[in-house]
Protein backbone atom coordinates (compact mmCIF):
# COMPACT_ATOMS: atom_id res chain seq x y z
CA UNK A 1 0.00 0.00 0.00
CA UNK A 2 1.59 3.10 -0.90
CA UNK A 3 2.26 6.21 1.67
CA UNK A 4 0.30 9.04 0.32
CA UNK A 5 1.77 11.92 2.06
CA UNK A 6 5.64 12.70 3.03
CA UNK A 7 4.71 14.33 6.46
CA UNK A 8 7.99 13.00 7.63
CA UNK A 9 9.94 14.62 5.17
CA UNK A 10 11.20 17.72 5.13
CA UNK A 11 7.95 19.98 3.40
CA UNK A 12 10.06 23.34 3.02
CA UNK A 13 13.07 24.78 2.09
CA UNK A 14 13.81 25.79 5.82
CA UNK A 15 13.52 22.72 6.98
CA UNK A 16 15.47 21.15 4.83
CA UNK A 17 18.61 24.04 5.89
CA UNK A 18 17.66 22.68 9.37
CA UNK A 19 18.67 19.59 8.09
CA UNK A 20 21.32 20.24 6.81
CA UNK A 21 23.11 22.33 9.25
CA UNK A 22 22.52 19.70 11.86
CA UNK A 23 24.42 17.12 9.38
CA UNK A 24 27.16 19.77 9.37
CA UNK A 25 27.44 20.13 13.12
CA UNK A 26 27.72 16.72 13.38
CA UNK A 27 30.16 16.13 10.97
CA UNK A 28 32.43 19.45 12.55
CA UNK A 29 32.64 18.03 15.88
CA UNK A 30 33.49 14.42 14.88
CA UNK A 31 36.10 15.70 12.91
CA UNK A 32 37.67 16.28 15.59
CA UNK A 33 39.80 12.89 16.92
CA UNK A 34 38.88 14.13 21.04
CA UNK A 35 35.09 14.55 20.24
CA UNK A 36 35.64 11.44 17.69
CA UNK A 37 36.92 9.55 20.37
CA UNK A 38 34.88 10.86 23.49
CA UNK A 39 31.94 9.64 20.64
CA UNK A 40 32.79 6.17 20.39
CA UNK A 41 33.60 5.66 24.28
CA UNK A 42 30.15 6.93 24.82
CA UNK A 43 28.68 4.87 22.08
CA UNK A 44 30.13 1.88 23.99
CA UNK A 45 28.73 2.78 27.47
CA UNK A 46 25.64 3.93 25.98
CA UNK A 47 24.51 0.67 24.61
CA UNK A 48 26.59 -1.48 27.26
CA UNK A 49 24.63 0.11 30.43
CA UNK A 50 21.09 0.36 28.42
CA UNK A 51 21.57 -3.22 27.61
CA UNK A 52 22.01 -4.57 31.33
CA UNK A 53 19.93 -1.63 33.32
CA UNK A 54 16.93 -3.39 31.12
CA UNK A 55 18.04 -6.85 31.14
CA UNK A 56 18.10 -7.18 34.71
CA UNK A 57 14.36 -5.74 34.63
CA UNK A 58 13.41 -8.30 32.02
CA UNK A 59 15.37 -11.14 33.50
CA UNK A 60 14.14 -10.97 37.17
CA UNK A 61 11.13 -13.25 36.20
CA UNK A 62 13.41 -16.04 34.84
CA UNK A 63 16.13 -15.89 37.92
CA UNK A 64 16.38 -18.62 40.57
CA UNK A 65 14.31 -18.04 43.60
CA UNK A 66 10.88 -16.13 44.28
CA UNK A 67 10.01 -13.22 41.91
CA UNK A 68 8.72 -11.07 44.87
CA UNK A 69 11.68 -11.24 47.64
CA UNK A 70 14.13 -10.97 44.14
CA UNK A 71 12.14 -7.70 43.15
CA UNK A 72 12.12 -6.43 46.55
CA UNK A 73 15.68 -6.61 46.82
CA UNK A 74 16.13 -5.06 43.34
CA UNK A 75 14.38 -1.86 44.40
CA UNK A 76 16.38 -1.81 47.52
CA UNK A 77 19.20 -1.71 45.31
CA UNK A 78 18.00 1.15 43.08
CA UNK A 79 17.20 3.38 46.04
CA UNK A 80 20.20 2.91 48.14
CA UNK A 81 21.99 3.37 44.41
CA UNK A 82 20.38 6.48 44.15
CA UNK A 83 21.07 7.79 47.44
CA UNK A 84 24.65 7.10 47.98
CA UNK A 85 25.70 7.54 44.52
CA UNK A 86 25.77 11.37 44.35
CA UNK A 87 28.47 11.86 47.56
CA UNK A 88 30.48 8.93 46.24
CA UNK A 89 30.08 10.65 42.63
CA UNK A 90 31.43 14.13 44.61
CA UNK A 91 33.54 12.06 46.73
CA UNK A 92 36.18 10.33 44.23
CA UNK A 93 34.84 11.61 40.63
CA UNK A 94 33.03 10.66 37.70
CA UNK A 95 35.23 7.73 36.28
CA UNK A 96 35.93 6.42 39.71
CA UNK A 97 32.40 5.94 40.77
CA UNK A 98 31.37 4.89 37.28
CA UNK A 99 34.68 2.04 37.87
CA UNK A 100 33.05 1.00 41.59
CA UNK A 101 29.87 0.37 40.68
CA UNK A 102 30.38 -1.05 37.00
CA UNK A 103 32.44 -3.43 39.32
CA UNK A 104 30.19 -4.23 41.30
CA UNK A 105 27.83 -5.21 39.00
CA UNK A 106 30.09 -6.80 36.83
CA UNK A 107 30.62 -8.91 40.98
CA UNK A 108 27.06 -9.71 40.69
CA UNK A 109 26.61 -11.40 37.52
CA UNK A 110 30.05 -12.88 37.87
CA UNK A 111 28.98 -14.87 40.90
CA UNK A 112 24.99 -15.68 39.18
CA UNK A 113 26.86 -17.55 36.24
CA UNK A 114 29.94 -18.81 37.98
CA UNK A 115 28.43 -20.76 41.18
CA UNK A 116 26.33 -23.57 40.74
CA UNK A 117 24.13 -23.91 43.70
CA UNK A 118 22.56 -20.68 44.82
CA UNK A 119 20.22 -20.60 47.77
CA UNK A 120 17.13 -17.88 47.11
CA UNK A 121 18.48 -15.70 49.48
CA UNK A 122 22.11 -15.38 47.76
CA UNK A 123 20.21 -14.74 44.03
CA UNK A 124 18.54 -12.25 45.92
CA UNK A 125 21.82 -10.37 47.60
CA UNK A 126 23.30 -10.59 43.56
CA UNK A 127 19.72 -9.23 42.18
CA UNK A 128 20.23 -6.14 44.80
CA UNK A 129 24.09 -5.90 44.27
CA UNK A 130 23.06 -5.53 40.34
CA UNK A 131 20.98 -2.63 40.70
CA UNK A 132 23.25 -1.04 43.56
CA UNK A 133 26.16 -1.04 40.63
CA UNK A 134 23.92 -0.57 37.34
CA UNK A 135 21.74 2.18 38.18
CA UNK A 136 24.77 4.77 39.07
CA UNK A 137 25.97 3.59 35.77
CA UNK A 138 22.69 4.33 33.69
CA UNK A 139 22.38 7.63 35.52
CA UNK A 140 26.73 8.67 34.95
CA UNK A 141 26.05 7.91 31.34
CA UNK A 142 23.46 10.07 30.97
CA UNK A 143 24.98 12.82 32.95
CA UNK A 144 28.57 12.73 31.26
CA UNK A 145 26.69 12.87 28.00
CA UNK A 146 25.40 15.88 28.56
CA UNK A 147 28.70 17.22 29.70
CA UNK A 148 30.41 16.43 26.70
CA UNK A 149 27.78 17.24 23.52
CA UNK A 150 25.59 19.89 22.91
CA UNK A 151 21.84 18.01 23.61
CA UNK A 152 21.08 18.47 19.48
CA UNK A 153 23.97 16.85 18.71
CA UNK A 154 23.99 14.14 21.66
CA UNK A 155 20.18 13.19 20.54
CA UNK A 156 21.45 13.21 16.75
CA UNK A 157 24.57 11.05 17.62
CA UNK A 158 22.07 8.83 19.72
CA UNK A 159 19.24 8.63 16.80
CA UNK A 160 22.37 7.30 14.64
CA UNK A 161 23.78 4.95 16.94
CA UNK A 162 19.84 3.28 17.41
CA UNK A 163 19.50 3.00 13.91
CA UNK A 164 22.67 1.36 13.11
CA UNK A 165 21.80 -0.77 16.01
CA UNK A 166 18.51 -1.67 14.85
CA UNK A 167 19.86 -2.47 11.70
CA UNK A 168 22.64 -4.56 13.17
CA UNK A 169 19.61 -6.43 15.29
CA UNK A 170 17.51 -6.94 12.38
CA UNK A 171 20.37 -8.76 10.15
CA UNK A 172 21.58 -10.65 13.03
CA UNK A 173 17.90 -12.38 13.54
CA UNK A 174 17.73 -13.17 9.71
């Protein structure tokens, strides 16, 4: 069925400048190799702590143990995250903090693959240690983003890196 109108498209001549000079931007600051590189690191942490902030949302069904004492101790996690996370963040510095608790959830699901025989309370402690180290993580990323890009050019260097990835997706479920 074909698409009768083009409202996506750019209609006038302005917004096709607008267009334009975005594309421009874009390609200005990632010609330069600090931007260029600051890009790619983010790209990396971007989809890394999206990925396993989610994950651990959509996994918590499947995990060992019971759903509701695993949840609970999830959003104990996320709240003593979110309290503590700001005077560590002051405390010893972006990268640092973003290091301790990356750790520390990289700990977690270290110790849910490697040991065999987990009692429900123990897949509980790892469910709470994985939101205690993710959610800083999600929130750092977020934060340092903005720090680094203008927000028109961090949402158009996000849009790109989502389509690629969708298109990376797509090809690797053919």
């Amino acid at each position: 069925m074909p698409i009768e109108s083009n409202e996506y498209l750019p209609r006038t001549e302005g917004e096709t400048q607008v267009l334009t000079s975005q594309l421009d931007m874009l390609k200005q600051h990632l010609a330069n190799p600090l931007e260029f590189r600051n890009f790619l690191i983010m790209i990396m942490l971007w989809v890394t702590v999206a990925f396993d902030f989610y994950l651990m949302g959509f996994y918590l069904s499947n995990m060992e143990g019971d759903v509701n004492t695993n949840s609970l101790f999830q959003g104990i996690g996320m709240i003593i995250a979110f309290a503590i996370s700001g005077t560590l963040i002051e405390k010893i510095g972006k990268q640092q903090a973003f290091r301790v608790f990356f750790g520390i959830c990289v700990i977690s699901s270290a110790l849910y693959v490697l040991v065999p025989n987990k009692s429900p309370l123990f897949i509980a402690i790892l469910a709470f240690m994985g939101r205690l180290g993710i959610c800083p993580c999600y929130s750092l990323t977020f934060l340092c983003s903005n720090q680094l890009f203008p927000a028109n050019l961090k949402t158009s260097m996000m849009l790109y890196v989502i389509l690629w990835l969708g298109v990376y997706v797509s090809w690797l479920l053919l």
